[in-house]
N, C-alpha and C. Protein backbone atom coordinates (compact mmCIF):
# COMPACT_ATOMS: atom_id res chain seq x y z
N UNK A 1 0.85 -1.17 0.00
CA UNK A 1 0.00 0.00 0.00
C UNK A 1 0.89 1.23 0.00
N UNK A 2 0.53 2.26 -0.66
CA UNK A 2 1.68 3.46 -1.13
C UNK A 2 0.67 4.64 -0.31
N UNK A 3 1.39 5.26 0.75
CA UNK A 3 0.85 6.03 1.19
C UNK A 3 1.12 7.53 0.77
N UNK A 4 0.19 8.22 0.09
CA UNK A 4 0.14 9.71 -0.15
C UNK A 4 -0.05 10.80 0.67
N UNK A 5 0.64 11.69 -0.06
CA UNK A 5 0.17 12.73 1.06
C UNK A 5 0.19 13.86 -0.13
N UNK A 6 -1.06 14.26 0.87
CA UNK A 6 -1.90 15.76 0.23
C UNK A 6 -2.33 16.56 0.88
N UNK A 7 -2.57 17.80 0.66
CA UNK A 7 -2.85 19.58 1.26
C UNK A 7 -4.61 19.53 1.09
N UNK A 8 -5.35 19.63 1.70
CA UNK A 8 -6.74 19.80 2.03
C UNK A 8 -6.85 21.37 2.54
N UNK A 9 -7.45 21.89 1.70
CA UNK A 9 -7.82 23.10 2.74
C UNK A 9 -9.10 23.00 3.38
N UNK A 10 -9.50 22.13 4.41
CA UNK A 10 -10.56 22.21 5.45
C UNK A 10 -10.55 24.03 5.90
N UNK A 11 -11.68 23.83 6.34
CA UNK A 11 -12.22 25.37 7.68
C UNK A 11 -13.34 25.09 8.17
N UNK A 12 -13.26 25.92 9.70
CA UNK A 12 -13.99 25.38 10.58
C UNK A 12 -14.20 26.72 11.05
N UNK A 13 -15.19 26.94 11.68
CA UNK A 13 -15.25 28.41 12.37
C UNK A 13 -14.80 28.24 13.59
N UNK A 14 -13.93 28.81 13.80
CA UNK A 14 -13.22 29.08 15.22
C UNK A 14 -13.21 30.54 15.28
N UNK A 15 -12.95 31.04 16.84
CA UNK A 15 -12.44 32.20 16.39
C UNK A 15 -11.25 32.14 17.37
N UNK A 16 -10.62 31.30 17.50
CA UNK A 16 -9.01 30.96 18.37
C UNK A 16 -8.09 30.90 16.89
N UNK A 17 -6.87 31.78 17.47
CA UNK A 17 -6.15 31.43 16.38
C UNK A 17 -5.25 29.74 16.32
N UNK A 18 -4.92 29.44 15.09
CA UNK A 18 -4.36 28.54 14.83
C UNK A 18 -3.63 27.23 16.38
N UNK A 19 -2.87 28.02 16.61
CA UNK A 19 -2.05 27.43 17.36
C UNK A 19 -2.78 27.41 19.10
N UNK A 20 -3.55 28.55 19.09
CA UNK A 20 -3.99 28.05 20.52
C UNK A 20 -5.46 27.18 20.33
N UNK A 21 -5.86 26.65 19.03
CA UNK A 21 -6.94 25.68 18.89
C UNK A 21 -6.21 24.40 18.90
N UNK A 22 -4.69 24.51 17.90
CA UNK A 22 -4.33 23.22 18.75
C UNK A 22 -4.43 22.71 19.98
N UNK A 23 -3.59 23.65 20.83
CA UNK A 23 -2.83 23.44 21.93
C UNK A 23 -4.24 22.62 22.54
N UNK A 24 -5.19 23.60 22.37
CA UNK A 24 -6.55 23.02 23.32
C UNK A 24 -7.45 21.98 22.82
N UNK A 25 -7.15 21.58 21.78
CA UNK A 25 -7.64 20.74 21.04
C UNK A 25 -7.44 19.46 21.49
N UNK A 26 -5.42 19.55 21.95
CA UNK A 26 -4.62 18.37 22.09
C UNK A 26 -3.69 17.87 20.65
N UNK A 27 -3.76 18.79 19.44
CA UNK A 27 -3.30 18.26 18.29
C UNK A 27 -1.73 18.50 17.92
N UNK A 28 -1.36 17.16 18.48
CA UNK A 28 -0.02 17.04 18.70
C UNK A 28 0.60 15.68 18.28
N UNK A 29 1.55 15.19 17.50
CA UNK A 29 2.42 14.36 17.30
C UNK A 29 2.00 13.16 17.72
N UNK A 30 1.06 12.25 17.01
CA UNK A 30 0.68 10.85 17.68
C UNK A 30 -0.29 11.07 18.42
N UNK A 31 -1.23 11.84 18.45
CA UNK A 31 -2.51 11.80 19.27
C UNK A 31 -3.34 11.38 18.07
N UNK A 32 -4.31 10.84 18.32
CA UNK A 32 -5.29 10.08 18.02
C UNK A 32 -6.66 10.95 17.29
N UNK A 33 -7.06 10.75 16.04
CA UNK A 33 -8.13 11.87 15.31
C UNK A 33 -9.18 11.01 15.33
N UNK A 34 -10.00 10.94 15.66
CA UNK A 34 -11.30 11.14 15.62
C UNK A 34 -12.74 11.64 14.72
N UNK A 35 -12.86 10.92 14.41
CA UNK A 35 -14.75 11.67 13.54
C UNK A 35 -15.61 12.56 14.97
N UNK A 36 -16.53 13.13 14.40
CA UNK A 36 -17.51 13.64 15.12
C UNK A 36 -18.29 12.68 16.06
N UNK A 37 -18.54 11.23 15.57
CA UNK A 37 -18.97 10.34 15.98
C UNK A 37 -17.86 9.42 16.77
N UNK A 38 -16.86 9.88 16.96
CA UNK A 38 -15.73 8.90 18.06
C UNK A 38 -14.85 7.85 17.11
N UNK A 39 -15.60 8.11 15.80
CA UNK A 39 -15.01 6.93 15.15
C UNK A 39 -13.38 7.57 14.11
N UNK A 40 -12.94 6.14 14.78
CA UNK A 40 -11.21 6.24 14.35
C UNK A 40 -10.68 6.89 13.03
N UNK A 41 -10.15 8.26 12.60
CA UNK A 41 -9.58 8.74 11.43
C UNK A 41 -8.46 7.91 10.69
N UNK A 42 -7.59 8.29 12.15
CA UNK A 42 -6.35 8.56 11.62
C UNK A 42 -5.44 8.79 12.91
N UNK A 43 -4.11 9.01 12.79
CA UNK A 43 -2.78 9.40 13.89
C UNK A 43 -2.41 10.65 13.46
N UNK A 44 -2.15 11.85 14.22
CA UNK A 44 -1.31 12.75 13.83
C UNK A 44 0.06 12.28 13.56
N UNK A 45 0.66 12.81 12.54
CA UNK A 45 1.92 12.26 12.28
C UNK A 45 2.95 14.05 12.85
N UNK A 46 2.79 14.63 12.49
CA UNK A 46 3.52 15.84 13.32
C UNK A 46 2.49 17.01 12.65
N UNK A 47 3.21 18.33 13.51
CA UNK A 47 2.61 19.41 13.57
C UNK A 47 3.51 20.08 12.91
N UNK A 48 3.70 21.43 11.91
CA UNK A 48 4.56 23.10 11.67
C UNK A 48 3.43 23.62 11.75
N UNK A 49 3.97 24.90 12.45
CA UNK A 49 3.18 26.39 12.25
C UNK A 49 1.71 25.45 12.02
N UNK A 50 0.62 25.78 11.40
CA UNK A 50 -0.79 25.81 11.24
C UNK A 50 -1.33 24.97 10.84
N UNK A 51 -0.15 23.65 10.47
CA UNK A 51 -0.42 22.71 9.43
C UNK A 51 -0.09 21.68 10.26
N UNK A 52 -1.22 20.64 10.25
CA UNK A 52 -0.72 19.06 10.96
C UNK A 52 -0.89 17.62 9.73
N UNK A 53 0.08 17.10 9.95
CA UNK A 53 0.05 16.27 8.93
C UNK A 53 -0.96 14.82 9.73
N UNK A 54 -2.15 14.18 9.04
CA UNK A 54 -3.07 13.15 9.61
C UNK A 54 -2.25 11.85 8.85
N UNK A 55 -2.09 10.90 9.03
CA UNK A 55 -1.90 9.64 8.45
C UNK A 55 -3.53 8.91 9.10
N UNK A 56 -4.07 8.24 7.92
CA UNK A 56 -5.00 7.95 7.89
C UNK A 56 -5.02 5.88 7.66
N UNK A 57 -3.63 5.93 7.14
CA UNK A 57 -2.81 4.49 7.20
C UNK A 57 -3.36 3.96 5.41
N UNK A 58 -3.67 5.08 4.67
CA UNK A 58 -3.94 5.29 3.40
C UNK A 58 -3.09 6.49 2.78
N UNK A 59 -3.28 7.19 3.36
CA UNK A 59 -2.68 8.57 2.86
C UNK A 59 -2.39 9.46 4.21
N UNK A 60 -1.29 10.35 3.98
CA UNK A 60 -0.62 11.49 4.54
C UNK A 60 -1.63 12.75 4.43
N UNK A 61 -2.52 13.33 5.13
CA UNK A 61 -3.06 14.63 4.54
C UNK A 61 -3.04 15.59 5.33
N UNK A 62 -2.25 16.66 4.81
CA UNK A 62 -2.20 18.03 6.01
C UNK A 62 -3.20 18.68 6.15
N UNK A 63 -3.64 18.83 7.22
CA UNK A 63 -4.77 20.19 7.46
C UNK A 63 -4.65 20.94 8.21
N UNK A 64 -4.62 21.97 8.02
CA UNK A 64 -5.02 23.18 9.24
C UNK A 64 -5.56 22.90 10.40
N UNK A 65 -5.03 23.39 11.29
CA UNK A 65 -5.25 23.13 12.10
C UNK A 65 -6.46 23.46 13.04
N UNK A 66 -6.95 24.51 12.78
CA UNK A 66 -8.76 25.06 12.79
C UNK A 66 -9.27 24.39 12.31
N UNK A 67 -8.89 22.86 11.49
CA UNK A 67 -9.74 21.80 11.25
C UNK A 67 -10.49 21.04 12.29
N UNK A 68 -9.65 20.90 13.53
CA UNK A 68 -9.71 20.13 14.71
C UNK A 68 -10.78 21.01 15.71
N UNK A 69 -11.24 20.05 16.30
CA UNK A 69 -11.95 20.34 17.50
C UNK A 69 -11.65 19.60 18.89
N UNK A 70 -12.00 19.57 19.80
CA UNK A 70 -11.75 18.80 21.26
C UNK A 70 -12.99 17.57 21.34
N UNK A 71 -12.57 16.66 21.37
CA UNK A 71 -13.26 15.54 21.77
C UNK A 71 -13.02 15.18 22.77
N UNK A 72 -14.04 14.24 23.42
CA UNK A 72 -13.42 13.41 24.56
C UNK A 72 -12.75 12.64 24.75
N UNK A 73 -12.13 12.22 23.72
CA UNK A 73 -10.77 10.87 23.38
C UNK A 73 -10.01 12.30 23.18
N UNK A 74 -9.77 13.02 22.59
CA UNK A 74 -8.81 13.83 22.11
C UNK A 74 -9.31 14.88 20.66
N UNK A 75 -8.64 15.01 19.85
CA UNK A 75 -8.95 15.63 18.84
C UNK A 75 -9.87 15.15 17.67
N UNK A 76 -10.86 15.94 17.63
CA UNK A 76 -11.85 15.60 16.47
C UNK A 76 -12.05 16.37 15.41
N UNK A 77 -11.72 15.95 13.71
CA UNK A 77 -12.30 16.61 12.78
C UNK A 77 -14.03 16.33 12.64
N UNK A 78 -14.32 17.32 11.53
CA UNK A 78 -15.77 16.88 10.70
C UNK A 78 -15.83 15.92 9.57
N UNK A 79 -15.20 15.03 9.56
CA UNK A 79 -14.90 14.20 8.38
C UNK A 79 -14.90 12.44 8.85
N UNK A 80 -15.23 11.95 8.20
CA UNK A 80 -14.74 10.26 8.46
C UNK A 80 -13.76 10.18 7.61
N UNK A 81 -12.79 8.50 8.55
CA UNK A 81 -12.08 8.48 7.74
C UNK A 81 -12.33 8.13 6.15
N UNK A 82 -13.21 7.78 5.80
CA UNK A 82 -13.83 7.42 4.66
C UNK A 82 -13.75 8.77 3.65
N UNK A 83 -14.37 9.52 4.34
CA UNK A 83 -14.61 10.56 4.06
C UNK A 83 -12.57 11.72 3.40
N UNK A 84 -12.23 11.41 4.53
CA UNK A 84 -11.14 12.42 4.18
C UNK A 84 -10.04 11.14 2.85
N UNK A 85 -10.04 9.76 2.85
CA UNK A 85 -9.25 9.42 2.41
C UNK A 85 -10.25 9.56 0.48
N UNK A 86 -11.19 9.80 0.48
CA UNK A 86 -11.59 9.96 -0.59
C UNK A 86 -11.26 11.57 -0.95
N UNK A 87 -11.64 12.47 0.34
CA UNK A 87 -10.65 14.09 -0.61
C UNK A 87 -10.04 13.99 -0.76
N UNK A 88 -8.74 13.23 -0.25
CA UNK A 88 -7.34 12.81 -0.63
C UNK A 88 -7.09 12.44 -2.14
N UNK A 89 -8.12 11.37 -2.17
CA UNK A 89 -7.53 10.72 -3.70
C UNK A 89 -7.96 11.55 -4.44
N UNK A 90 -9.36 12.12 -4.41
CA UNK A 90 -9.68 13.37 -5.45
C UNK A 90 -8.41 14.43 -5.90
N UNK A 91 -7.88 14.52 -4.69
CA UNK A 91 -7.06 15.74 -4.90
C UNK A 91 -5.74 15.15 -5.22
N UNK A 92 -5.72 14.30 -5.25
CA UNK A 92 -4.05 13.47 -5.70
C UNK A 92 -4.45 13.63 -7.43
N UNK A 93 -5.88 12.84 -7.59
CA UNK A 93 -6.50 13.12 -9.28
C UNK A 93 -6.68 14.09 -10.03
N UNK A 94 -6.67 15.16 -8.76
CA UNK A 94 -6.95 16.34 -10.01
C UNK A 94 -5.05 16.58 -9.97
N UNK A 95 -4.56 16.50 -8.78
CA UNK A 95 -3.11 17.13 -9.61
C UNK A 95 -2.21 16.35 -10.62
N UNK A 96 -2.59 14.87 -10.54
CA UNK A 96 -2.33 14.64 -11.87
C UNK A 96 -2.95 15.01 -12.82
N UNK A 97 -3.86 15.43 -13.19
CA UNK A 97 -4.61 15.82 -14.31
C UNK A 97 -3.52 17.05 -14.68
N UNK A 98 -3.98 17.65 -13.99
CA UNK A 98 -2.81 19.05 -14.06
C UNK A 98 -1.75 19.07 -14.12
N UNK A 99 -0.96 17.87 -14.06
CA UNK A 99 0.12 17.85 -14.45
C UNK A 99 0.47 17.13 -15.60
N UNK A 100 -0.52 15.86 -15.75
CA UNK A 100 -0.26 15.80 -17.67
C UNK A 100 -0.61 16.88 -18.48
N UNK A 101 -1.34 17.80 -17.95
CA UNK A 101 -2.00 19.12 -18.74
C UNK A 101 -0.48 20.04 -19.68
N UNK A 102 0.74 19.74 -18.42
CA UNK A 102 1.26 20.66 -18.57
C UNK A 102 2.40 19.85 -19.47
N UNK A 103 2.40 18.04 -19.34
CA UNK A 103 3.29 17.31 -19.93
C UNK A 103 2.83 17.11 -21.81
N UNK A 104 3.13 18.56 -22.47
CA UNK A 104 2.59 19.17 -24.18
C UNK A 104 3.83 18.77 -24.45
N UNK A 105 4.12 17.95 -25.66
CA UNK A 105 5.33 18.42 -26.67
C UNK A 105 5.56 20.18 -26.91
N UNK A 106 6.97 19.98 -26.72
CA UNK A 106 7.47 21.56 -26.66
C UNK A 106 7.32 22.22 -25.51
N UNK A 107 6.74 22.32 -24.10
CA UNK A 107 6.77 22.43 -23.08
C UNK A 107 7.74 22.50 -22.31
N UNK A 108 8.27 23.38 -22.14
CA UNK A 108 9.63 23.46 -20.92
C UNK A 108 9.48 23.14 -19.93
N UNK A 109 10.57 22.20 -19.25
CA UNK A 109 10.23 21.64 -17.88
C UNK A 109 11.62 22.14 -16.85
N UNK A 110 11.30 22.75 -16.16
CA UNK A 110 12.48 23.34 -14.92
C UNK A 110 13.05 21.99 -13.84
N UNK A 111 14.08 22.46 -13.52
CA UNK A 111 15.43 21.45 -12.14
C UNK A 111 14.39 21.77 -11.34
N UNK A 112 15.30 21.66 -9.95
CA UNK A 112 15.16 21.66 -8.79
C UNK A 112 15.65 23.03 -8.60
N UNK A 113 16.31 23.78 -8.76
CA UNK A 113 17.04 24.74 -9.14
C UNK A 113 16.43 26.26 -10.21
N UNK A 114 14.83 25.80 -10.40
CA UNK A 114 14.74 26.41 -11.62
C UNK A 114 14.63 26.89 -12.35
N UNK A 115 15.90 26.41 -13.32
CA UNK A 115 16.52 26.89 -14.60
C UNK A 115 15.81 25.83 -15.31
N UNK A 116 15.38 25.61 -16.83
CA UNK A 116 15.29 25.18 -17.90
C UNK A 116 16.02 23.77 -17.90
N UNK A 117 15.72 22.93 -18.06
CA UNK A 117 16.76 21.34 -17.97
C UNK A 117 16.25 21.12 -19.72
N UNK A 118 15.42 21.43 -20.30
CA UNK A 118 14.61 20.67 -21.62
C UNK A 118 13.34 21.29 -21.95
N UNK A 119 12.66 20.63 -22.62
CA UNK A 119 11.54 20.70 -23.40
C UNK A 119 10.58 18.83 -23.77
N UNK A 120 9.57 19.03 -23.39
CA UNK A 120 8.73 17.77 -23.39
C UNK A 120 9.21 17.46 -24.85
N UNK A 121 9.70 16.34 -26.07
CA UNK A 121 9.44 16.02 -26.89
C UNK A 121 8.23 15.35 -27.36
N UNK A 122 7.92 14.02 -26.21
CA UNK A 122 7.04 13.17 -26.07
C UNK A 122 6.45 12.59 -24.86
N UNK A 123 4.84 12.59 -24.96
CA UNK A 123 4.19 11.89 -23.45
C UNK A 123 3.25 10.97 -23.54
N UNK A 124 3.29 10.20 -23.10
CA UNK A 124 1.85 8.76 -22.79
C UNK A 124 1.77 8.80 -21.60
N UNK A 125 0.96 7.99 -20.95
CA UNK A 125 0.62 7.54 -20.24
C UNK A 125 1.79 7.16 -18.97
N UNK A 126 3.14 6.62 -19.67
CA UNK A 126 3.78 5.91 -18.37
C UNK A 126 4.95 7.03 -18.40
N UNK A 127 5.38 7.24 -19.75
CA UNK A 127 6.76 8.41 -19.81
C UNK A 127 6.80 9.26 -20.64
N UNK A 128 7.90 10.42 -20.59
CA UNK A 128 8.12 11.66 -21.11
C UNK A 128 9.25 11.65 -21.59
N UNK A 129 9.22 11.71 -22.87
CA UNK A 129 10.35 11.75 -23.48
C UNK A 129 11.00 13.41 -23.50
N UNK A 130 12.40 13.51 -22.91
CA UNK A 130 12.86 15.42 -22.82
C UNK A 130 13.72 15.35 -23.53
N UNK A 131 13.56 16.78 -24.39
CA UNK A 131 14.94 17.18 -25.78
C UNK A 131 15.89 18.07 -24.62
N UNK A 132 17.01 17.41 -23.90
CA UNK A 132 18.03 18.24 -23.25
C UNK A 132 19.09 18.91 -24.39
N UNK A 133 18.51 19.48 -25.82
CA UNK A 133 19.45 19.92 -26.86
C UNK A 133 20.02 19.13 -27.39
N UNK A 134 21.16 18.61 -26.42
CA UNK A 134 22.19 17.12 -27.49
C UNK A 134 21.95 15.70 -26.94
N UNK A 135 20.86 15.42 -26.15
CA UNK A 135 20.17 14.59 -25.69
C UNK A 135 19.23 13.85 -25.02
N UNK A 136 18.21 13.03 -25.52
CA UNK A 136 16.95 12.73 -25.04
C UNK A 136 16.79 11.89 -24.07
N UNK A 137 16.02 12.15 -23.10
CA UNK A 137 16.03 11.53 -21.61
C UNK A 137 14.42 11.15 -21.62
N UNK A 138 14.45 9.33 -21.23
CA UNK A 138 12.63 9.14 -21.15
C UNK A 138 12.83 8.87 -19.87
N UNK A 139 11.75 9.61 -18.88
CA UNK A 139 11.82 9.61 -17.45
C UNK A 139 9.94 9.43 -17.29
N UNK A 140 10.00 8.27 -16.05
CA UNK A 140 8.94 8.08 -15.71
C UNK A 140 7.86 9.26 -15.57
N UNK A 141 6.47 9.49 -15.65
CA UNK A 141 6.16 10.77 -15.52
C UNK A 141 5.98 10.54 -13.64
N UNK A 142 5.70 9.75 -13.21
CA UNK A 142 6.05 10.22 -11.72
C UNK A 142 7.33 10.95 -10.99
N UNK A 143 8.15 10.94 -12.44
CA UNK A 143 9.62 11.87 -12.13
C UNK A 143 8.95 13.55 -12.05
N UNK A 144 8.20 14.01 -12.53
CA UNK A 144 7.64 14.90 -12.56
C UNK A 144 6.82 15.85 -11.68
N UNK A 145 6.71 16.81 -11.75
CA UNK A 145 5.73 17.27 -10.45
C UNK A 145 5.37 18.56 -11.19
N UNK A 146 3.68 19.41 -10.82
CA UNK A 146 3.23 20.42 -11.74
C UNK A 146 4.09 21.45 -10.48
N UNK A 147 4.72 22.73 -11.74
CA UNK A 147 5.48 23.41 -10.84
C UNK A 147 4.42 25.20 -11.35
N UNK A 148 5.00 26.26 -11.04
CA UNK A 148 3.89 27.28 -10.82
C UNK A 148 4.65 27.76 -12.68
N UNK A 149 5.51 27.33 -13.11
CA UNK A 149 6.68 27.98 -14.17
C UNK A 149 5.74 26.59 -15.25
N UNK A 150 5.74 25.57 -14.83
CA UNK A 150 5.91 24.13 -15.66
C UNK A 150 5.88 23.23 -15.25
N UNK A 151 6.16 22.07 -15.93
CA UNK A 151 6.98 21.21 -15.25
C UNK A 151 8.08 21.13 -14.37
N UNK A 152 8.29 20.22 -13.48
CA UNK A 152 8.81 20.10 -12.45
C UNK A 152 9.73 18.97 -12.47
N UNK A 153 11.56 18.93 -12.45
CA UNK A 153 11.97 17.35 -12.18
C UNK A 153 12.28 17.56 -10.90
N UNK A 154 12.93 16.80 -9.93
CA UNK A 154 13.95 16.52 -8.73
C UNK A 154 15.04 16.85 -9.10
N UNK A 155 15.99 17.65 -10.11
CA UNK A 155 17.10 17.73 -9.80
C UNK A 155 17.78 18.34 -11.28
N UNK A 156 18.58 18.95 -10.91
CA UNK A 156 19.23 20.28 -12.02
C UNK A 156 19.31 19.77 -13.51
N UNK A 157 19.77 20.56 -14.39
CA UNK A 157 19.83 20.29 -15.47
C UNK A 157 21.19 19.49 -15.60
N UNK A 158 22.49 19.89 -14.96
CA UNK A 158 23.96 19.26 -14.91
C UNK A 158 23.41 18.01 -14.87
N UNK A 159 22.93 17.94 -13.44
CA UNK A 159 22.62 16.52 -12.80
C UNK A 159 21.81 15.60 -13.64
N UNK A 160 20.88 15.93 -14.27
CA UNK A 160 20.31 15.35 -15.55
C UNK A 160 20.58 14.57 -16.89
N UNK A 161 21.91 15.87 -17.42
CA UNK A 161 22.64 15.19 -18.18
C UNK A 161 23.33 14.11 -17.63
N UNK A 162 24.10 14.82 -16.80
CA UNK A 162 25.32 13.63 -16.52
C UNK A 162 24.46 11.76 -15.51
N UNK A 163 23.18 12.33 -15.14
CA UNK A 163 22.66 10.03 -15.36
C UNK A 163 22.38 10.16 -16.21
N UNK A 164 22.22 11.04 -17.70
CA UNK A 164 21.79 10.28 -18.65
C UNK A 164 22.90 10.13 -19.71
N UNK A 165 24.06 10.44 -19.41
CA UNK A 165 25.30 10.53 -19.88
C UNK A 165 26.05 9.24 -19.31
N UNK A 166 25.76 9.16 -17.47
CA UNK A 166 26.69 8.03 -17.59
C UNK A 166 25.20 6.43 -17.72
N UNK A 167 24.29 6.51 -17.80
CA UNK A 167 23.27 5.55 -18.50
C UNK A 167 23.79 5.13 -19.54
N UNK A 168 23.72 6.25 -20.35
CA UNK A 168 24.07 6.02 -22.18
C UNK A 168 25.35 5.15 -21.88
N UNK A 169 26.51 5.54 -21.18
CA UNK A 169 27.65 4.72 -21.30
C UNK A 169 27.57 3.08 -20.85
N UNK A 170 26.94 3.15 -19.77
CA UNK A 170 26.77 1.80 -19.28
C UNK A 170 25.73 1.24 -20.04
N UNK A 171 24.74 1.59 -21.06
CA UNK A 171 24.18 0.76 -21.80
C UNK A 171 24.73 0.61 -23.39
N UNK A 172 25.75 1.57 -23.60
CA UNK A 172 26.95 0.84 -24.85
C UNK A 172 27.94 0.02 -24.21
N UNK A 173 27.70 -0.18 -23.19
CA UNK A 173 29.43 -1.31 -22.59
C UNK A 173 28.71 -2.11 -22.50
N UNK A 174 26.91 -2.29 -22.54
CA UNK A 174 26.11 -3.59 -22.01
C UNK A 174 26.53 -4.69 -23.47
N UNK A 175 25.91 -3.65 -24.39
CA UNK A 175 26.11 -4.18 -25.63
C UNK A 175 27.20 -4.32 -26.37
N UNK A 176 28.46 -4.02 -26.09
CA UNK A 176 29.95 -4.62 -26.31
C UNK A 176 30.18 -6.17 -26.27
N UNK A 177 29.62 -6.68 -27.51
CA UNK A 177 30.10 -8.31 -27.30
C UNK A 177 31.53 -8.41 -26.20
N UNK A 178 31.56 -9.41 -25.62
CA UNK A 178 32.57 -9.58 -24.57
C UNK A 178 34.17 -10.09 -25.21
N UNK A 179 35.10 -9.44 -24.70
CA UNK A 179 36.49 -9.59 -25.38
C UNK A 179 36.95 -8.57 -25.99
N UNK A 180 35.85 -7.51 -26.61
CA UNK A 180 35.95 -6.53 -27.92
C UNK A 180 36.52 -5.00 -26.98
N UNK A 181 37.09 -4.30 -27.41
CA UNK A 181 37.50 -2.91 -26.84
C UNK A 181 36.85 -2.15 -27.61
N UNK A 182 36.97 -1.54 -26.25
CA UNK A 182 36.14 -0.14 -26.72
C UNK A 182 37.58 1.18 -27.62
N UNK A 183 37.44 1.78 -28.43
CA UNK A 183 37.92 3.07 -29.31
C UNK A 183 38.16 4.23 -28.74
């Protein structure tokens, strides 16, 4: 089972700010979430600033923390777990959508860093073929991520070439009948 994690923007009317609805809530690191009805969500997995991450033992999903309320076990959202692990997948679906949207032939896709690494040549379903100028790289599209510029990889354009530079080499030494030197 592959656990996801995704940004929900829940709201709740409070009028406590963020952090002192935690505190009183109890929404802290391994406390226990709750439905409205007592019934079992999820574990907090940790807290930053306003945002608590739920593991639901399906998916990772952060929410605000004015999501929570005080129960008598501890912290309670308005949601079942049923309930939140289906906004989850919705929202895992629409950002893939949005991100093959953006995987067009001719499409520039940015590093980690980003600067420009390529341009989409080609996309299906499983991979993306990228024109890095003097060479083409097919990378899973889960290598990918929708960025606010483009496309999105994990890691610079240098860094790009050079696994697909030393790839290319180790798959001409694959195919070197054995005995033969290389030029």
């Amino acid at each position: 089972m592959s656990m996801k994690k995704v940004f929900l923007g829940i709201s709740a009317a409070a009028l406590l700010s963020g952090a002192a609805l935690a505190a009183g809530a109890g929404v802290k690191a391994g406390a226990a979430v709750s439905d409205t009805s007592g019934n079992p969500v999820g574990t907090i997995e940790s807290v930053s600033g306003d945002l608590a991450v739920v593991s639901t033992g399906t998916n990772k999903v952060s929410l605000p923390v004015s999501s929570f309320g005080q129960g008598t076990k501890g912290p309670i959202i308005a949601m079942t777990k049923a309930e939140l692990d289906a906004a989850a997948s919705g929202a895992q679906a629409n950002a893939r959508n949005e991100l093959i949207a953006q995987l067009t032939a001719g499409a520039s896709v940015y590093g980690s860093d980003g600067a420009s690494v390529g341009t989409v040549d080609a996309a299906d379903a499983q991979f993306v073929t990228l024109n890095l100028g003097d060479q083409k790289a097919k990378l899973p599209i889960e290598s990918f991520s929708k960025g606010a510029q483009g496309p999105v990889i994990g890691m610079t354009a240098a860094d790009l070439k050079a696994a697909v530079g030393g790839a290319s080499g180790q798959q001409a030494a694959a195919e070197q009948p054995a005995g033969s030197a290389q030029n």
